[in-house]
Protein backbone atom coordinates (compact mmCIF):
# COMPACT_ATOMS: atom_id res chain seq x y z
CA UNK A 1 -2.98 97.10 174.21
CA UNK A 2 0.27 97.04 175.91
CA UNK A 3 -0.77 93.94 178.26
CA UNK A 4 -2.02 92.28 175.04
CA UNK A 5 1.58 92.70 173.80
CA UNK A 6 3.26 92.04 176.77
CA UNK A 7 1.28 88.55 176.80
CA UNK A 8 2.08 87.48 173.07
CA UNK A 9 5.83 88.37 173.88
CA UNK A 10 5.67 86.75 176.99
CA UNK A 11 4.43 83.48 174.90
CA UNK A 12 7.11 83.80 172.00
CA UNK A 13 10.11 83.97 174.35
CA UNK A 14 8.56 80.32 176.53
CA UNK A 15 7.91 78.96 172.97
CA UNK A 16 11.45 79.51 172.16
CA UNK A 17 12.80 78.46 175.53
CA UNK A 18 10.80 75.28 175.26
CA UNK A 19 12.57 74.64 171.93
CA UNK A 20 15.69 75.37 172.78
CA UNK A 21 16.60 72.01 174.79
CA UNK A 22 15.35 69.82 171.66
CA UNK A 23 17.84 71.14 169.48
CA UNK A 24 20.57 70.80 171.42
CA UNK A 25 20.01 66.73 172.58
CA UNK A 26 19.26 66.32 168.65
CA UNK A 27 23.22 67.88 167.96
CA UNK A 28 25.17 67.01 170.72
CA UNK A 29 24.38 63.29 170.84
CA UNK A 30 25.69 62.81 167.34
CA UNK A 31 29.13 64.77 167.98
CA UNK A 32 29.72 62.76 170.58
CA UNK A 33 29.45 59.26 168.84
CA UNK A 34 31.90 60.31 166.09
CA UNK A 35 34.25 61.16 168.42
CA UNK A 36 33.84 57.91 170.38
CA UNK A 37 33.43 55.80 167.41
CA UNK A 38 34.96 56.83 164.40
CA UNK A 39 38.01 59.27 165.49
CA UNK A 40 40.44 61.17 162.35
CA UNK A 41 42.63 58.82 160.54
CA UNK A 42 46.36 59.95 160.87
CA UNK A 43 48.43 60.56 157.98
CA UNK A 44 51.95 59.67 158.12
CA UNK A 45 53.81 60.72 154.77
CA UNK A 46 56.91 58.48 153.10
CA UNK A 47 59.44 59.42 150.80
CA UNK A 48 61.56 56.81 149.41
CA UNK A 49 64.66 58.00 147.56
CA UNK A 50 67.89 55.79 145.34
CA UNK A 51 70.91 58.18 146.37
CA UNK A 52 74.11 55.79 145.48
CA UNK A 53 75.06 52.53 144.17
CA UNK A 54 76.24 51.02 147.87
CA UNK A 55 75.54 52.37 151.37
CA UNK A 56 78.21 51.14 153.79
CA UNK A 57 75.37 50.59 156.49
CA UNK A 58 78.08 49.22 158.87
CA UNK A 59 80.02 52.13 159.13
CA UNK A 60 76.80 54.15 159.04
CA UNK A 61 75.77 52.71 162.12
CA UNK A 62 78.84 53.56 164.14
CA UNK A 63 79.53 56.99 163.18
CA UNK A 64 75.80 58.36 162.39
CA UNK A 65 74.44 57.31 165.61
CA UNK A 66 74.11 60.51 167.79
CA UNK A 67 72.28 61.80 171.03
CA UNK A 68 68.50 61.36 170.65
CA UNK A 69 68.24 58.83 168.03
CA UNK A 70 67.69 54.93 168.41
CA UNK A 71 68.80 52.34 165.41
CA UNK A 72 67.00 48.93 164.33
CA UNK A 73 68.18 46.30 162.65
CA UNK A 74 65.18 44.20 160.99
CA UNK A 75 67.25 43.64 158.13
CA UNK A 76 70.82 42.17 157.33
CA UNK A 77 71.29 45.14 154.90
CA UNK A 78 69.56 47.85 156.23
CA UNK A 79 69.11 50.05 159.43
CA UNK A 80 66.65 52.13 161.12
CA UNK A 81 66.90 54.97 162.64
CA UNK A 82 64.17 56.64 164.96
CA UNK A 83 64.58 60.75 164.79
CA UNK A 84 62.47 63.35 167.10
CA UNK A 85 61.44 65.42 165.19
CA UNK A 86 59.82 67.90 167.12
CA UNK A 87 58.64 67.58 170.76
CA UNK A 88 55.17 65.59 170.14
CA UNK A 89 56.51 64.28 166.51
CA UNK A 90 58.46 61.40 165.88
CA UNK A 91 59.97 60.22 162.61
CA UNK A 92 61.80 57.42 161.36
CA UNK A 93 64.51 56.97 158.54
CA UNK A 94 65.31 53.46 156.72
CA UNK A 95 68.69 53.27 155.33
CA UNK A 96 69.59 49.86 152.79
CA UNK A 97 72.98 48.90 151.47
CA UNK A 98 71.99 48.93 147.64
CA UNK A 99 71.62 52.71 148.17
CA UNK A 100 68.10 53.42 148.94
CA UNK A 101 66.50 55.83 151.95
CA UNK A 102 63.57 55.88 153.05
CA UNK A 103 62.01 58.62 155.14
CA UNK A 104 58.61 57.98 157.78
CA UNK A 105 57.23 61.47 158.70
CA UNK A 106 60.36 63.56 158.61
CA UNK A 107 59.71 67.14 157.17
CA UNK A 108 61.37 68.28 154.15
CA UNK A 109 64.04 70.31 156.03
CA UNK A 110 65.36 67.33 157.96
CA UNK A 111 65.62 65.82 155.19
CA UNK A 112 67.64 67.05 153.20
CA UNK A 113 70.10 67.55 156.37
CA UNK A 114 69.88 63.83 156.69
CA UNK A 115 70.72 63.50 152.76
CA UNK A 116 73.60 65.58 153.27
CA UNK A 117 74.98 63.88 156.24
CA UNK A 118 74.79 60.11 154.34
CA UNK A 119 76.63 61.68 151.73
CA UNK A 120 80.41 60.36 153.09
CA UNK A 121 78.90 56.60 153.41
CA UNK A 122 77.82 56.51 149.91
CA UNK A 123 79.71 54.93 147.29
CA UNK A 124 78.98 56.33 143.13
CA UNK A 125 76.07 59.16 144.28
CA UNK A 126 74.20 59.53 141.84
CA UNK A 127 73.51 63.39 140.87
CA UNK A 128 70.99 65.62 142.95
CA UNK A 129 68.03 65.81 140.38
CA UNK A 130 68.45 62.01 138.72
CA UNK A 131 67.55 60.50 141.94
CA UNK A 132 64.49 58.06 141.59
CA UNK A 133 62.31 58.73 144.13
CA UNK A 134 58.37 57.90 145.14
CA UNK A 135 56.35 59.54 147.42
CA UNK A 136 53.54 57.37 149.81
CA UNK A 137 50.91 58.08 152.95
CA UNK A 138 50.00 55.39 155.75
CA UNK A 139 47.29 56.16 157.06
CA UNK A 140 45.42 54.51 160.15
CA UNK A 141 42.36 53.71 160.82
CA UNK A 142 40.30 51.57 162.22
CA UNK A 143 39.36 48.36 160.60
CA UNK A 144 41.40 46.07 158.37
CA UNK A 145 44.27 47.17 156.06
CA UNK A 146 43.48 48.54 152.63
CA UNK A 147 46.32 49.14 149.98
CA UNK A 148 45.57 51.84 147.26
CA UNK A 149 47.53 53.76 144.93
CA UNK A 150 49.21 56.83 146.52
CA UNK A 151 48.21 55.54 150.38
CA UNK A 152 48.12 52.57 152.04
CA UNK A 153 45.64 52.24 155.56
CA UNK A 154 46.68 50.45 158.61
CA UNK A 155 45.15 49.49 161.76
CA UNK A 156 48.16 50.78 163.17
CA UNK A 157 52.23 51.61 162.52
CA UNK A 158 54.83 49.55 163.84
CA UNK A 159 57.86 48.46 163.32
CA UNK A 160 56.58 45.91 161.76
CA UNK A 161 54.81 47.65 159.24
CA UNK A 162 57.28 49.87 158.82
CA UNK A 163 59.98 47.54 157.51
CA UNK A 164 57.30 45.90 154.78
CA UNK A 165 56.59 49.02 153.44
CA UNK A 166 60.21 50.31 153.76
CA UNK A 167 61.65 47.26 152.00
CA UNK A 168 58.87 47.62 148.91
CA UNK A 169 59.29 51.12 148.21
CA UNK A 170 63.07 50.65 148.46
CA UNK A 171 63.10 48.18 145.90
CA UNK A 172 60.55 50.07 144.02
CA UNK A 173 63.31 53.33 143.52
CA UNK A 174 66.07 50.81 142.79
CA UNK A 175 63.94 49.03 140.04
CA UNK A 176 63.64 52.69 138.37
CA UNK A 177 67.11 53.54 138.17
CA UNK A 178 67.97 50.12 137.32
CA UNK A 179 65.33 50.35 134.51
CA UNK A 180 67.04 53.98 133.71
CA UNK A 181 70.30 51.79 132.95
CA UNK A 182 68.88 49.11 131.11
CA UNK A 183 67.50 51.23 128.79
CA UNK A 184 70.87 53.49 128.10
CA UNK A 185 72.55 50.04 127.70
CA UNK A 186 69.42 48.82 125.12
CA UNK A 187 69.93 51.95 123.65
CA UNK A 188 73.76 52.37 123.47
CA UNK A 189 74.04 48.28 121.99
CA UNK A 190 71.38 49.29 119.52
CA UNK A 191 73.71 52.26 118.18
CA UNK A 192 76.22 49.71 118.24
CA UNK A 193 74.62 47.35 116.38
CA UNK A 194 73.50 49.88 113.28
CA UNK A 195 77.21 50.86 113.02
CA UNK A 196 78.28 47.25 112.55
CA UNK A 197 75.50 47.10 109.98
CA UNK A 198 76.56 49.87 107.52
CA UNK A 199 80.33 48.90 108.21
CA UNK A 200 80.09 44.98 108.49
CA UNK A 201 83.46 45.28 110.84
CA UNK A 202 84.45 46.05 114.58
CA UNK A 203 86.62 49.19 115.35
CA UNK A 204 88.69 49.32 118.28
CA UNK A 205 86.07 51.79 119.66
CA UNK A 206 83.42 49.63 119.36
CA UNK A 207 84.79 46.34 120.57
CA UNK A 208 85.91 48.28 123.84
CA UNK A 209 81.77 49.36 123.91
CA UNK A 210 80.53 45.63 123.59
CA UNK A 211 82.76 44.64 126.69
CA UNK A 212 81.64 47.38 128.50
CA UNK A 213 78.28 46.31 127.82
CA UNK A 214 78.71 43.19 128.57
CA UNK A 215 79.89 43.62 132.05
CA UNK A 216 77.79 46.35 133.03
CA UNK A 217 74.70 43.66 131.79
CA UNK A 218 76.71 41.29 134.36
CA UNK A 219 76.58 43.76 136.78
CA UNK A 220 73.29 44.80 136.71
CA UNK A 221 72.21 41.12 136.68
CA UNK A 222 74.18 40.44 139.79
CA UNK A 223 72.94 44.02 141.37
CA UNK A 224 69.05 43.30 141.20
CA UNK A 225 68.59 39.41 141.36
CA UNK A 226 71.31 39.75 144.80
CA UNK A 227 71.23 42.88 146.10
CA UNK A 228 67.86 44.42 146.30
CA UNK A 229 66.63 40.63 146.77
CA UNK A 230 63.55 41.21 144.27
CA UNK A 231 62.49 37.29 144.24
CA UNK A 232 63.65 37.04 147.92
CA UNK A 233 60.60 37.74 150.33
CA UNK A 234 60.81 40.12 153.37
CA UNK A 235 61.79 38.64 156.65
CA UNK A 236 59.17 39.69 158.35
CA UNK A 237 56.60 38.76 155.86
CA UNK A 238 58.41 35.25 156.77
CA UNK A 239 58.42 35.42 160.65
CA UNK A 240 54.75 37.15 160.81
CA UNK A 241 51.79 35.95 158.97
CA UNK A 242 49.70 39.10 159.55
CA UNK A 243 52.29 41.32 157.50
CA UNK A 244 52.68 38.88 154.65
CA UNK A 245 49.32 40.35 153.01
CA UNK A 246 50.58 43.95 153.28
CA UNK A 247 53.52 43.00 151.59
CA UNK A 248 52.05 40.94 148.73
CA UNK A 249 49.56 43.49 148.33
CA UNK A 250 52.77 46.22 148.38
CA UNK A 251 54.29 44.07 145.86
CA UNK A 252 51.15 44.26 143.62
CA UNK A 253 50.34 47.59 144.06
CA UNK A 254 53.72 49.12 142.96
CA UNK A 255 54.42 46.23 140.40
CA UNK A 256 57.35 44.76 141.70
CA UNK A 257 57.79 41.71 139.79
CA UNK A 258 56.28 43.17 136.75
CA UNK A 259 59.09 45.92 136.37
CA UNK A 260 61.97 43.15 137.41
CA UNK A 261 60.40 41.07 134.43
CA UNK A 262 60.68 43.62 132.10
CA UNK A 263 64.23 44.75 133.14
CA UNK A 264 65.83 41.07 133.16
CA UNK A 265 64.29 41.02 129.32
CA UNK A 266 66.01 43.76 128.07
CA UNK A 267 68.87 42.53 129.63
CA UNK A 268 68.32 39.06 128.31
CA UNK A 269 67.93 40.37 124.95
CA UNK A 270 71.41 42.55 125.33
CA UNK A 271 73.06 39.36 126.74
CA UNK A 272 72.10 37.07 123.49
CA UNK A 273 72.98 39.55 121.17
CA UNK A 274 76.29 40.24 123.04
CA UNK A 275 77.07 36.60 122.94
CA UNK A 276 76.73 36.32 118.83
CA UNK A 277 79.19 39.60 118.49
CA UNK A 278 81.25 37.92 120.99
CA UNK A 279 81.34 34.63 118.82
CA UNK A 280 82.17 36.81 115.92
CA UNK A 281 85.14 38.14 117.51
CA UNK A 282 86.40 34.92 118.78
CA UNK A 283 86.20 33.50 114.99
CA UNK A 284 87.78 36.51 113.31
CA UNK A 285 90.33 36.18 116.23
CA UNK A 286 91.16 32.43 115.64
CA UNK A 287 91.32 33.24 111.73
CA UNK A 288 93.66 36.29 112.17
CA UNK A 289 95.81 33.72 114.60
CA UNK A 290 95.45 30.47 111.94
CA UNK A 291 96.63 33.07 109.34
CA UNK A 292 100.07 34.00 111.58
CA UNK A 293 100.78 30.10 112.48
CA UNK A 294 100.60 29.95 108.34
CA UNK A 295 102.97 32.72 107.73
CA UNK A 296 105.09 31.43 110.55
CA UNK A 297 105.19 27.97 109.20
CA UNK A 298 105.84 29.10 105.75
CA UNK A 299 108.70 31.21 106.95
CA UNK A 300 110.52 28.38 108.42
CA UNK A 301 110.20 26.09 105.80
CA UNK A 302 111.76 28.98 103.44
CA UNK A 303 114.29 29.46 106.13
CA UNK A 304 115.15 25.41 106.01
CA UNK A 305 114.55 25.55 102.13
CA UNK A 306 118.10 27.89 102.31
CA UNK A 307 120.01 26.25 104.90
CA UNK A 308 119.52 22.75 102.56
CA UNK A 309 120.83 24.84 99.44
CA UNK A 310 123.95 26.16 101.21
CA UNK A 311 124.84 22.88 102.50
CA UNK A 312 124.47 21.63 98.73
């Protein structure tokens, strides 16, 4: 009995060794190919935020520049600056003159220490809370580039790639706060416009609005058509062919045009509405002044009317 055992035991444990080696070719061969073949994409996260009207970029440069951190210039408005920010992690911030920053894989707390620091080069901040900001991935991979909504994948990151999609989501925060003002201003001329309906007249008040509206509509016209350079194309879109699809597709993705159409309406639409009030003005103006050269003229022919009689 116990030999019979010992021989069936003796049997289960070389069936088991004999197994053993099967299983692990049929595991380890596969584990090895994905790690050859088709290693983890790497996610790099971007925040893009509008802190002031202007950034003096210049004086930026000179004064910001400190131990451990290298500047770029890809653009004639802009700067960028590369940050460690740890010992294997490196991060890299965009600064642009119309008041946009952009951060490449800088952590939250760094952040908001660089925020604080661009503070004294920023001209009309605009409060902590009504900032327009967006918030992106790259990722890379292997294979081509693909653009989606809250990602974008890359064969790889350079500086290249970094400026396209720097300049894009730049524009992109800009285009919401300048959409944020061209909606007060749509708003504020529409209040305008009821009061001169129930009234039919101008106050004082309201005449000081209209120019104010007027050249803040200037302004803003002037602001995105120069500044951010919305129908102006990136420079190194121009230079490289092989970024120009990444930054049509950037465009597309986040709507560029589409919202600049839609702002310079509403500003068209305050602009011709302006320019009828305006005309108004103007003719009330030139009757009010016809009037006074009639009262003025009729006062000096009374005046001459007595002279004659006294001489009489």
């Amino acid at each position: 009995m116990r030999s019979l055992l010992h021989t069936r035991m003796r049997s289960l444990l070389h069936a088991r060794m004999g197994h053993l080696p099967r299983l692990c070719s049929k595991t380890s061969a596969p584990l090895r190919r994905h790690a050859t073949t088709a290693p983890a994409e790497r996610a790099v996260p971007v925040h893009a935020r509008y802190l002031a009207k202007t950034i003096d970029v210049a004086l930026f440069q000179e004064k910001f520049v400190q131990k451990g951190i290298r500047r770029r210039t890809f653009e004639r408005d802009s700067v960028m600056l590369t940050i460690n920010t740890s010992e294997d992690r490196r991060g890299h911030v965009v600064v642009f003159n119309y008041g946009a920053v952009v951060f490449f894989n800088v952590p939250r707390g760094l952040r908001t220490w660089c925020l604080q620091s661009f503070a004294p080069f920023c001209k009309d901040t605009i409060p902590d809370g009504f900032q327009p900001v967006e918030d992106y991935s790259c990722k890379v991979i292997d294979g081509g580039p693909t653009i989606g909504f809250d990602s974008v994948a890359l064969p790889k990151l350079d500086g290249h790639n970094l400026a396209v999609i720097a300049t894009v989501l730049a524009q992109s925060v800009a285009l919401d706060h300048y959409a944020a003002k061209a909606d007060a201003m749509l708003e504020a001329f529409t209040r305008l416009n009821s009061s001169v309906e129930r009234t039919g007249v101008f106050s004082a008040l309201e005449k000081r609005s209209l120019f104010r509206l007027v050249a803040l509509n200037n302004t803003l016209f002037t602001d995105v058509i120069a500044k951010i350079g919305i129908l102006e194309r990136s420079n190194t879109a121009w230079k490289y062919l092989q970024y120009a699809d990444i930054w049509e597709g950037l465009q597309d993705e986040f709507e560029i045009r589409d919202r600049f159409w839609k702002i310079e309406f509403k500003l068209n639409l305050i602009q011709q509405n302006s320019k009828f009030f305006l005309e108004v003005l103007a003719t009330d103006k030139s009757n009010t002044l016809e009037w006074i050269i009639i009262l003025l003229i009729s006062i000096e022919i009374l005046v001459m009317g007595v002279e004659i009689a006294h001489a009489v």
